[in-house]
C-alpha atoms as a PDB file:
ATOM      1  CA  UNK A   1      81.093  74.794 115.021  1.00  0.00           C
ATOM      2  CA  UNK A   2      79.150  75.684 112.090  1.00  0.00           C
ATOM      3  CA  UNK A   3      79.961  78.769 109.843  1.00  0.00           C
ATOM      4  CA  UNK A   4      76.557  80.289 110.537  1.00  0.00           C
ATOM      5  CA  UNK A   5      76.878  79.545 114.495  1.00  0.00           C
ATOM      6  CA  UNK A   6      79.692  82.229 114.251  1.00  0.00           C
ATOM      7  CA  UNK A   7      79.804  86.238 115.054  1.00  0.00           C
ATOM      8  CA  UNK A   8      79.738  88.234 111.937  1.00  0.00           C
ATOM      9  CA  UNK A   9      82.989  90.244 112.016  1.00  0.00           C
ATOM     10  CA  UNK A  10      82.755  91.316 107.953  1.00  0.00           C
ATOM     11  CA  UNK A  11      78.886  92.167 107.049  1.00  0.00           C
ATOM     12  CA  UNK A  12      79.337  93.364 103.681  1.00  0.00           C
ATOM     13  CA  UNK A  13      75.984  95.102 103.978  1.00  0.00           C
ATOM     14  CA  UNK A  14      77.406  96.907 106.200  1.00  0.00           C
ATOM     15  CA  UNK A  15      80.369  98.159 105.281  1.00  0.00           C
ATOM     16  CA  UNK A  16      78.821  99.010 102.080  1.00  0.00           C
ATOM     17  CA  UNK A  17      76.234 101.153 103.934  1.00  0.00           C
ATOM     18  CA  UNK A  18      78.964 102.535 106.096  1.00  0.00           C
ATOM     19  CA  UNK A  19      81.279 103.999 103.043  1.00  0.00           C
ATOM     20  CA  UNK A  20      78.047 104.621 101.091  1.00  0.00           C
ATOM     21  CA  UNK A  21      74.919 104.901 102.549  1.00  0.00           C
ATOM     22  CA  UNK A  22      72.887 106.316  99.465  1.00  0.00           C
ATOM     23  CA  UNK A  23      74.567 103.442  97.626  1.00  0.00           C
ATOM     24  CA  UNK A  24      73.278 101.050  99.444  1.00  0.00           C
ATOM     25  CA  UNK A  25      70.102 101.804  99.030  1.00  0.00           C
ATOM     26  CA  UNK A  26      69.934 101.113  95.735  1.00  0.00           C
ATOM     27  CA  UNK A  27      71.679  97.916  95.547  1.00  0.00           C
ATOM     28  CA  UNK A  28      69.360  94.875  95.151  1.00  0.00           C
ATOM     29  CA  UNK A  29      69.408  92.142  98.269  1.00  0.00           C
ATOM     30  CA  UNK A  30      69.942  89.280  95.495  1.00  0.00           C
ATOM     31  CA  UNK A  31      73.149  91.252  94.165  1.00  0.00           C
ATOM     32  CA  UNK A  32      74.455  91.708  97.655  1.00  0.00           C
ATOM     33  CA  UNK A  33      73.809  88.247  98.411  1.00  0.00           C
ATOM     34  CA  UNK A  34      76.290  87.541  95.200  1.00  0.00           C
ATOM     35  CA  UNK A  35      78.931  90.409  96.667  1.00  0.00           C
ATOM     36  CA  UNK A  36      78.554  87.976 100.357  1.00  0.00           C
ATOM     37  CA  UNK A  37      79.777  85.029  98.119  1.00  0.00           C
ATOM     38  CA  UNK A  38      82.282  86.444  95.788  1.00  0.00           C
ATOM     39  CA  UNK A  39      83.930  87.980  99.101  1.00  0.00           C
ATOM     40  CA  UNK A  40      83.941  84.668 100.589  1.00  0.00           C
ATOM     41  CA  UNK A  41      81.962  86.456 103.595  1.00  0.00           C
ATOM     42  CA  UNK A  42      81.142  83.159 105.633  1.00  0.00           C
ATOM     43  CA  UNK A  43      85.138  81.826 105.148  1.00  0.00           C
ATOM     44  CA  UNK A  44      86.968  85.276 106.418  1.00  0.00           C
ATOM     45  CA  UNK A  45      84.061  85.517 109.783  1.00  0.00           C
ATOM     46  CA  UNK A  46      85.337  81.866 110.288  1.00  0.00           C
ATOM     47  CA  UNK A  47      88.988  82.658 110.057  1.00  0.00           C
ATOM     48  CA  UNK A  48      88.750  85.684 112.513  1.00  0.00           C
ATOM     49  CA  UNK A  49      86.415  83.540 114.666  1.00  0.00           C
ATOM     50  CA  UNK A  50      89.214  80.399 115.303  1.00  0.00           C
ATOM     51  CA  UNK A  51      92.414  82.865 115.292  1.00  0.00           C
ATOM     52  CA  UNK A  52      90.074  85.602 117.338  1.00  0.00           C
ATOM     53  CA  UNK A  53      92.906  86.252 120.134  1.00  0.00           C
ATOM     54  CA  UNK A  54      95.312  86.268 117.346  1.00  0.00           C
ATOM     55  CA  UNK A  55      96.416  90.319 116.738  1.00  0.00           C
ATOM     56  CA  UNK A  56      99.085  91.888 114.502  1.00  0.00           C
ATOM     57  CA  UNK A  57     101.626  89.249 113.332  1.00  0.00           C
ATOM     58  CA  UNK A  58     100.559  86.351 115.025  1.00  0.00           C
ATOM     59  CA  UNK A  59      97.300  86.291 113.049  1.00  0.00           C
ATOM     60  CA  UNK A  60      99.638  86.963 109.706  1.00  0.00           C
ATOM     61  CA  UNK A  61     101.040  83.839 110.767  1.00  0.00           C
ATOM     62  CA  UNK A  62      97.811  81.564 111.608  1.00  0.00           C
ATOM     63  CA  UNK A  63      96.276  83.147 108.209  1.00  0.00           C
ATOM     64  CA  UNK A  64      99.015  81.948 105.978  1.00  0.00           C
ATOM     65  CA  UNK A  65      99.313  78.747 108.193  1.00  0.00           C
ATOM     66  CA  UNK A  66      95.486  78.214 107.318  1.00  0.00           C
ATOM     67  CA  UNK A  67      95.815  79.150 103.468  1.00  0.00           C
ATOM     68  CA  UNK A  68      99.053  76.698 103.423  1.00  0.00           C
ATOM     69  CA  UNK A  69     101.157  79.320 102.417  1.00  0.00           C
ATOM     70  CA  UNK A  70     104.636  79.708 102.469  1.00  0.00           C
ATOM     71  CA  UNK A  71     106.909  83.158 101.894  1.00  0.00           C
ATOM     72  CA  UNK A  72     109.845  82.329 100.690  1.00  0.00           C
ATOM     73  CA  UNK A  73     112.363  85.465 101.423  1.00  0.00           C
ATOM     74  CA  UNK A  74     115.749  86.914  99.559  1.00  0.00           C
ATOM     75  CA  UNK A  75     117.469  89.330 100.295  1.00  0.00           C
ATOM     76  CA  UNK A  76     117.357  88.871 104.361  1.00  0.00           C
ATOM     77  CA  UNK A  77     120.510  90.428 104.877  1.00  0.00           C
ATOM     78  CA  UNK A  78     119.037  93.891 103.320  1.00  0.00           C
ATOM     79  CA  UNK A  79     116.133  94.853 105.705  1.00  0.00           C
ATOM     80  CA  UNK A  80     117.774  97.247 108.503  1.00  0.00           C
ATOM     81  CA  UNK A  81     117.002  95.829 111.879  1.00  0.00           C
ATOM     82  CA  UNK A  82     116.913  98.766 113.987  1.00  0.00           C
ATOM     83  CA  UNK A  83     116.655 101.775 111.342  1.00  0.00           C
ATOM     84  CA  UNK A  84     113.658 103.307 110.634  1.00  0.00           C
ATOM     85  CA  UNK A  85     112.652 103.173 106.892  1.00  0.00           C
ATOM     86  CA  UNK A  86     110.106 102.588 104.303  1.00  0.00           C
ATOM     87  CA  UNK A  87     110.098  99.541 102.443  1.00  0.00           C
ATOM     88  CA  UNK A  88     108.245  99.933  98.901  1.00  0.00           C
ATOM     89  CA  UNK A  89     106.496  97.173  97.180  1.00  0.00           C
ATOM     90  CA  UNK A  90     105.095  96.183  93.923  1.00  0.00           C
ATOM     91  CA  UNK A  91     101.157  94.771  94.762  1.00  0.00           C
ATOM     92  CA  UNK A  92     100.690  91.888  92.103  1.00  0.00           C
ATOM     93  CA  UNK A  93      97.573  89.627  94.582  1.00  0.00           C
ATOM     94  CA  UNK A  94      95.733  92.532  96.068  1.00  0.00           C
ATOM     95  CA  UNK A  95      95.667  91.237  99.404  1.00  0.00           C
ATOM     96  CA  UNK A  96      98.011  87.868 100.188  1.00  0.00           C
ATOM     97  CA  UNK A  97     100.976  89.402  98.681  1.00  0.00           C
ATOM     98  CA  UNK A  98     100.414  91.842 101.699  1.00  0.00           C
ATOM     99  CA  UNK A  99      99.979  89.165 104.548  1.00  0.00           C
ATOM    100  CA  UNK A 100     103.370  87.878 102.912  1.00  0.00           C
ATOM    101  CA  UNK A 101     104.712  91.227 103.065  1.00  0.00           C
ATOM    102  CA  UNK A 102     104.031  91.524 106.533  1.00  0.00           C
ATOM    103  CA  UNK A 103     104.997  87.905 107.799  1.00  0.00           C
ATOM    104  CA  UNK A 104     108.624  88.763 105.893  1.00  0.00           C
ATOM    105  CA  UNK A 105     109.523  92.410 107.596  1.00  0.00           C
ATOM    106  CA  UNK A 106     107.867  90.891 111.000  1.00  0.00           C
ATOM    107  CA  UNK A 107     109.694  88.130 111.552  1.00  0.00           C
ATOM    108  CA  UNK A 108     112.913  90.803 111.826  1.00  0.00           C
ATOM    109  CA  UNK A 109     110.944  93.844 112.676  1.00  0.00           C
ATOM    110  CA  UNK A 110     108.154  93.621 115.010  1.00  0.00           C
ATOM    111  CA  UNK A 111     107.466  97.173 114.505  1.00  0.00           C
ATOM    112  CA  UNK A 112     105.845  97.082 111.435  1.00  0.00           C
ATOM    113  CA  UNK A 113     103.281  99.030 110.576  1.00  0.00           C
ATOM    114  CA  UNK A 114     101.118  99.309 106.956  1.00  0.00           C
ATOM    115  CA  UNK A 115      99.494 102.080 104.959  1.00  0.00           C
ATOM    116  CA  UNK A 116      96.448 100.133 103.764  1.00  0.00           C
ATOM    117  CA  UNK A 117      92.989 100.935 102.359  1.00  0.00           C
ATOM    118  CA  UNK A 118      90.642 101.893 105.110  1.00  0.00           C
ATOM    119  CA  UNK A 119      88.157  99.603 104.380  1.00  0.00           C
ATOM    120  CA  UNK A 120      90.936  96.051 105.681  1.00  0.00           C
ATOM    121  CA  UNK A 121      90.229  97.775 109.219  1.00  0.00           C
ATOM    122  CA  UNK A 122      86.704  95.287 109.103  1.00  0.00           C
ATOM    123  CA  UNK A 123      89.738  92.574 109.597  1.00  0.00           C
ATOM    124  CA  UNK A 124      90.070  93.677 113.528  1.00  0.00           C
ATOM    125  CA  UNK A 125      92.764  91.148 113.846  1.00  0.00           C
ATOM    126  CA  UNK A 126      95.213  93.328 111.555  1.00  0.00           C
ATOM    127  CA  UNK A 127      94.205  96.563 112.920  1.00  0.00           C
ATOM    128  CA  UNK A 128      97.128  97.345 115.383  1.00  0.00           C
ATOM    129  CA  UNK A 129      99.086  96.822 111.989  1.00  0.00           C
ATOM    130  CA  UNK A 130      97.312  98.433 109.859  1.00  0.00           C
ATOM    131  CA  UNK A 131      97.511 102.796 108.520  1.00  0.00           C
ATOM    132  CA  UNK A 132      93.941 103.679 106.898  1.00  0.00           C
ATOM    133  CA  UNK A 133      94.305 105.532 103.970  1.00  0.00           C
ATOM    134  CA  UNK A 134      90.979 106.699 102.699  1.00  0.00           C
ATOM    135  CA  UNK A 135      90.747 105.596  98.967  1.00  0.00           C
ATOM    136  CA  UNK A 136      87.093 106.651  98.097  1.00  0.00           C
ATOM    137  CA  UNK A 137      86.389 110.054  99.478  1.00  0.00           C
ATOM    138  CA  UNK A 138      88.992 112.642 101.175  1.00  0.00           C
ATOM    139  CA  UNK A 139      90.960 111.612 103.922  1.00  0.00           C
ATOM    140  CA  UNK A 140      90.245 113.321 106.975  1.00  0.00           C
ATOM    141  CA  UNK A 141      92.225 115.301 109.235  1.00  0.00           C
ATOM    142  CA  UNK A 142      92.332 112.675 112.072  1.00  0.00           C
ATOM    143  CA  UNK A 143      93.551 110.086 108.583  1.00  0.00           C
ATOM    144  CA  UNK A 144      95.707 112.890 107.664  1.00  0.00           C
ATOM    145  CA  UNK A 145      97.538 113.112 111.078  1.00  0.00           C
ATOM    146  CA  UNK A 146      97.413 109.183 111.650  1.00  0.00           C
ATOM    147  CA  UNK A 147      99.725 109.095 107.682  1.00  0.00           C
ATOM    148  CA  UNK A 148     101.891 111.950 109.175  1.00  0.00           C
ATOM    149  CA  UNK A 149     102.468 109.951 112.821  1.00  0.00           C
ATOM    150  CA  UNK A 150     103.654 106.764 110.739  1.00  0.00           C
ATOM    151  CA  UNK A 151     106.047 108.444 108.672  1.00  0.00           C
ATOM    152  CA  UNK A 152     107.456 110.541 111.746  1.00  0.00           C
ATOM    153  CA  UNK A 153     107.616 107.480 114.019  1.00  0.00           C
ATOM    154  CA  UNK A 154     110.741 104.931 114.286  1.00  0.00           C
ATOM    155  CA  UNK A 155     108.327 102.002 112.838  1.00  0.00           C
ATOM    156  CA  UNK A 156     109.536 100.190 109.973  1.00  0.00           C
ATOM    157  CA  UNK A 157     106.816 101.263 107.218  1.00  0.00           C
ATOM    158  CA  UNK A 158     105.294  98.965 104.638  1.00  0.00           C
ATOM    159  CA  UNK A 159     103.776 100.591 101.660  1.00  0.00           C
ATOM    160  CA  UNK A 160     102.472  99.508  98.398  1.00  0.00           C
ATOM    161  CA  UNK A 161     102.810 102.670  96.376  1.00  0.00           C
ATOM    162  CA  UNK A 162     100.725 102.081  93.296  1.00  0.00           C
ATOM    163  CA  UNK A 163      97.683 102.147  95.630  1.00  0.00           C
ATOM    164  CA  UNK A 164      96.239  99.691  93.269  1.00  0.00           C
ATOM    165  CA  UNK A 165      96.604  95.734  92.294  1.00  0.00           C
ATOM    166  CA  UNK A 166      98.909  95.293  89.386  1.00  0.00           C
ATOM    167  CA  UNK A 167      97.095  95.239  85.944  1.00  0.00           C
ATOM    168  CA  UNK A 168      97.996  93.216  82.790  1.00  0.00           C
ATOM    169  CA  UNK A 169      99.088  95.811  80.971  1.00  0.00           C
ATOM    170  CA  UNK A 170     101.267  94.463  76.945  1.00  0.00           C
ATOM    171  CA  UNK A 171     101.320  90.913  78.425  1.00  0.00           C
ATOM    172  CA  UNK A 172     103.017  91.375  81.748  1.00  0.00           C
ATOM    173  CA  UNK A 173     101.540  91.752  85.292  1.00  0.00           C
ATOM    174  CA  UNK A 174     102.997  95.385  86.323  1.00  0.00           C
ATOM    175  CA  UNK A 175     101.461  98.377  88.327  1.00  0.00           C
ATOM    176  CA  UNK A 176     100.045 101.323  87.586  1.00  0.00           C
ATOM    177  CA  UNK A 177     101.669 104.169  88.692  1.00  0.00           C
ATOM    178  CA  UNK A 178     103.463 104.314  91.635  1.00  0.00           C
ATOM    179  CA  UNK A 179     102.321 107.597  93.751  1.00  0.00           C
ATOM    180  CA  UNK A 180     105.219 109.958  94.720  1.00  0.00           C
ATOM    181  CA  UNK A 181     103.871 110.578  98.491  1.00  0.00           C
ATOM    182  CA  UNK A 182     106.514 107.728  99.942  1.00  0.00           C
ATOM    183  CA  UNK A 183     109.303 110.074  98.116  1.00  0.00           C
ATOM    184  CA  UNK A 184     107.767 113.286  99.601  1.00  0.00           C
ATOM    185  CA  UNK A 185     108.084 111.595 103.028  1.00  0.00           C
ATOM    186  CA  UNK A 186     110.986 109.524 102.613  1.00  0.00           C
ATOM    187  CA  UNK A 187     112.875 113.289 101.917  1.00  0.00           C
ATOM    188  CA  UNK A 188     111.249 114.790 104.441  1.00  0.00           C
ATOM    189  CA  UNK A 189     111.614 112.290 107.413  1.00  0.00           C
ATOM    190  CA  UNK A 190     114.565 111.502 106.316  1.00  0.00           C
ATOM    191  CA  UNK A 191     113.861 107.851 106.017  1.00  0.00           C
ATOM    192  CA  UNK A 192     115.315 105.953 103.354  1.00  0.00           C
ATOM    193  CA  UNK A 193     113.644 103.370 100.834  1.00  0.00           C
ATOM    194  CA  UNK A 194     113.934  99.763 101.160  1.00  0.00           C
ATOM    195  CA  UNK A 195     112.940  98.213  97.791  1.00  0.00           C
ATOM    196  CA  UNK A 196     110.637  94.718  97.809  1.00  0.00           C
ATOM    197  CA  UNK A 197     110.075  92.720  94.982  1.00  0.00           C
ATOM    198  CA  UNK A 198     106.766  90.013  95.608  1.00  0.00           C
ATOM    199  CA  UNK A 199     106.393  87.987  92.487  1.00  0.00           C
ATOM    200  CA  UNK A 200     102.563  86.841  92.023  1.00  0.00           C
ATOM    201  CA  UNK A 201      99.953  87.144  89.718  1.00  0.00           C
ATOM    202  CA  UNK A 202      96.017  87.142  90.001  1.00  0.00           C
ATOM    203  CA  UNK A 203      93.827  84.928  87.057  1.00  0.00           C
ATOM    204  CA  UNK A 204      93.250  85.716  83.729  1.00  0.00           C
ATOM    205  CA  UNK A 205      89.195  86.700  85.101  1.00  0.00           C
ATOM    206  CA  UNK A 206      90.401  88.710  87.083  1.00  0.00           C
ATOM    207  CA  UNK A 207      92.567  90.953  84.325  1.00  0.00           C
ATOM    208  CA  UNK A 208      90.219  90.135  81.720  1.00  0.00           C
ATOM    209  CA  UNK A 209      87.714  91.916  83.569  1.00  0.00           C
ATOM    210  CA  UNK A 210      89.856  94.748  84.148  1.00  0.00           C
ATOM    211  CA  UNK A 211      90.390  95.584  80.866  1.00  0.00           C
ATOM    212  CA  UNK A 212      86.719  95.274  79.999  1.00  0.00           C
ATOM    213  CA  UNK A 213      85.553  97.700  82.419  1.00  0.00           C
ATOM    214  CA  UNK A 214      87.954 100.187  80.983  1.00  0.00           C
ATOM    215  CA  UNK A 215      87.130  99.741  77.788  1.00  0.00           C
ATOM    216  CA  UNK A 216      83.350 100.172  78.479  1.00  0.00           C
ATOM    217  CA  UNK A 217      84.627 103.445  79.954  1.00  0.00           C
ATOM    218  CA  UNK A 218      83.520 102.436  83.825  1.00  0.00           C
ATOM    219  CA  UNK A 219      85.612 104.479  86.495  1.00  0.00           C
ATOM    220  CA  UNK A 220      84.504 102.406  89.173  1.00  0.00           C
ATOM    221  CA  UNK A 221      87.329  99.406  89.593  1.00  0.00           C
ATOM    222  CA  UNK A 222      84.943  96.773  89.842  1.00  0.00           C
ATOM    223  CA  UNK A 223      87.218  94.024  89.226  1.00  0.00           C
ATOM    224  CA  UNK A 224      88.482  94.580  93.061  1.00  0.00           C
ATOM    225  CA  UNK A 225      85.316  93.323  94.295  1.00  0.00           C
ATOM    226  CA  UNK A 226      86.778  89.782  93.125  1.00  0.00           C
ATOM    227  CA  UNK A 227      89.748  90.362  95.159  1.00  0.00           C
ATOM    228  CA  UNK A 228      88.793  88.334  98.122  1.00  0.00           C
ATOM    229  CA  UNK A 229      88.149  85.441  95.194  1.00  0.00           C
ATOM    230  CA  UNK A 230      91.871  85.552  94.468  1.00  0.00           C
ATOM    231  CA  UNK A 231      92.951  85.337  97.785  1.00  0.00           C
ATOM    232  CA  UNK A 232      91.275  82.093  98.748  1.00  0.00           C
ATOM    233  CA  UNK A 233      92.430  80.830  95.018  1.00  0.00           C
ATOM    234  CA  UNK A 234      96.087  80.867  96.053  1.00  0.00           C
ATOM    235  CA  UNK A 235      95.866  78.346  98.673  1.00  0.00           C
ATOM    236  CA  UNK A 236      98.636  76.151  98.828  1.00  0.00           C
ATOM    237  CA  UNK A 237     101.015  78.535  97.340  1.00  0.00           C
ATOM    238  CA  UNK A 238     104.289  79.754  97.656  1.00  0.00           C
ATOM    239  CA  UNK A 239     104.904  83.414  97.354  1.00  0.00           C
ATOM    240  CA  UNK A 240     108.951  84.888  96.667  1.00  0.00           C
ATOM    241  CA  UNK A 241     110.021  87.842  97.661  1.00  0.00           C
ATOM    242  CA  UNK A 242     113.089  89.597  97.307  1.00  0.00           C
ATOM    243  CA  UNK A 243     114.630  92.514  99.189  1.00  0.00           C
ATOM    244  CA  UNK A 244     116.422  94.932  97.295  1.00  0.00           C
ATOM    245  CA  UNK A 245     119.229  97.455  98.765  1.00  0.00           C
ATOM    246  CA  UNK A 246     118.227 100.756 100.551  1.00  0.00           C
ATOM    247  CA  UNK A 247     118.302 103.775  99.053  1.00  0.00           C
ATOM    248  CA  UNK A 248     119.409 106.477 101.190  1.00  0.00           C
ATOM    249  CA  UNK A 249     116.713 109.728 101.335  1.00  0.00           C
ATOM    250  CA  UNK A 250     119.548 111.911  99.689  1.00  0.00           C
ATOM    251  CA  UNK A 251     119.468 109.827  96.762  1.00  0.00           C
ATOM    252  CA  UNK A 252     116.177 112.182  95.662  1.00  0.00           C
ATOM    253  CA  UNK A 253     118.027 114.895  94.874  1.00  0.00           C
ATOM    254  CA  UNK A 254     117.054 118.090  92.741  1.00  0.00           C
ATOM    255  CA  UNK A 255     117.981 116.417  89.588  1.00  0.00           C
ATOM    256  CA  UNK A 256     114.552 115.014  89.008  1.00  0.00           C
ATOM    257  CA  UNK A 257     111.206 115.918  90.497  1.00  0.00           C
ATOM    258  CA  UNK A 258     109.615 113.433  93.126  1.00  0.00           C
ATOM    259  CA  UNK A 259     107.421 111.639  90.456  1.00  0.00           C
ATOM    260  CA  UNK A 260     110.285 110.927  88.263  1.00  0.00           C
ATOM    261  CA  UNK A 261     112.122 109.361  91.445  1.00  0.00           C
ATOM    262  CA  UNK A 262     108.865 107.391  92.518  1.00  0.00           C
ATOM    263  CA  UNK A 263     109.109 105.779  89.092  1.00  0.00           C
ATOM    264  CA  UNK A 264     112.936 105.365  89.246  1.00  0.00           C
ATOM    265  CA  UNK A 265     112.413 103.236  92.174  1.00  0.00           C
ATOM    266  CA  UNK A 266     109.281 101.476  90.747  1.00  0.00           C
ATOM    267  CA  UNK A 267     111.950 100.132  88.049  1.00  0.00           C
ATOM    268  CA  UNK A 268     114.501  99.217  90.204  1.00  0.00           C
ATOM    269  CA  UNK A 269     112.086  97.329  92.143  1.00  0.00           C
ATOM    270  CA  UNK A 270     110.801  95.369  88.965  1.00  0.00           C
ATOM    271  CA  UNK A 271     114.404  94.775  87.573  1.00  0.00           C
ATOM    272  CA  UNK A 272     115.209  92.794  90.702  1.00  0.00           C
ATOM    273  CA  UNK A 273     112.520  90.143  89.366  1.00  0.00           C
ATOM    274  CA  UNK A 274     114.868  88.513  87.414  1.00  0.00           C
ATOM    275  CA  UNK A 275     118.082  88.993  90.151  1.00  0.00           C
ATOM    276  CA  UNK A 276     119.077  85.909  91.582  1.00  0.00           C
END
């Protein structure tokens, strides 16, 4: 069937009127035709039309099957099978290093469940996956409650604590910094930490304009908007990932102040890229 015969699950001018309604009104129809493009718009409503009846984890599977991707996992014998923890992630891609992320923990815990942007809830396949986190405005109480439920529950938790894709930042492809939250509820839930190393790396456009924009002084990260872009560039890729050793919860101890450990474990997690 053609691409244009198919329902419309992503309408970018949509979602852009939905987190921004006085925004939209501003934008030109020949730049949102662009933003349609760039976010591959037509190729992601096809994908969710064939795998429609594929939800959670089987649709991480038919979506890497489609993109010919493979995950290539190390560290198997370190991710608890029963236990519930938080497993913390660099974010090189931006988006496919988190379909990998999720095909890796799934195929040994089917009780995954993701702290994600709110805006990947468009992708109704991922949703019973899928934690929104608000990352424009405030979160709301009801987004609020939904964080607090994950970290209480017995779910093995995914998170990518930098909130961001990795920048090039002296040459190498590294985070920003990694939020202490997953600390905060690691001690108080009692969970421990599960570190994940995804190697990866987005193209030289993509970090090029990153450092642009912050030079011109622009808050607004429009480099993400060519996120999408990246994805569909990696087809036929491999992706490695590598599981590090838990950290038990009373390894955050007094002796350093949650954003101090948050950035102990971000280093931990990046000195297992070279571990074999």
């Amino acid at each position: 069937m053609d691409l244009l015969e198919q329902e419309k699950f992503i309408k970018i001018r949509e979602v852009i009127h939905k987190k921004s309604p006085k925004l939209a009104k501003w934008i030109p129809k020949p730049l949102i035709s662009y933003l349609e493009r760039v976010i591959h718009e037509d190729e992601i409503n096809y994908i969710m039309t064939r795998y429609y009846d594929d939800l959670g984890l089987d649709f991480v599977d038919s979506l890497l099957k489609e993109l010919d991707v493979e995950v290539h996992l190390e560290g198997v014998e370190n991710i608890p099978l029963e236990d519930s923890v938080i497993f913390a992630s660099n974010h090189p891609l931006g988006g496919l290093d988190g379909v990998a992320f999720m095909q890796a923990i799934g195929k040994y815990r089917k009780d995954v469940k993701f702290l994600v942007n709110d805006i990947l809830l468009n992708i109704r396949n991922l949703e019973p996956l899928f934690v929104p986190v608000n990352k424009v405005g405030n979160q709301s109480k009801a987004g609020i409650a939904a964080i607090e439920t994950a970290y209480a529950s017995d779910h093995a938790l995914l998170v990518f604590p930098a909130g961001l894709v990795s920048r090039k930042i002296k040459g190498k492809i590294v985070d920003l910094e990694w939020k202490k939250s997953f600390i905060n509820k690691a001690k108080k839930y009692k969970k421990d930490i599960v570190p994940v190393y995804i190697e990866g790396r987005n193209s030289n456009f993509f970090y090029n304009l990153a450092r642009i924009r912050a030079k011109l002084g622009l808050k607004a990260n429009i480099e993400m908007l060519y996120l999408p872009d990246e994805l569909f560039s990696q087809r036929g890729k491999n992706i490695k990932i590598r599981i590090g050793k838990r950290i038990p919860y009373t390894h955050f101890d007094q002796s350093k102040n949650e954003r101090a450990w948050a950035e102990d474990v971000k280093q931990q997690v990046y000195a297992m890229a070279n571990s074999k």
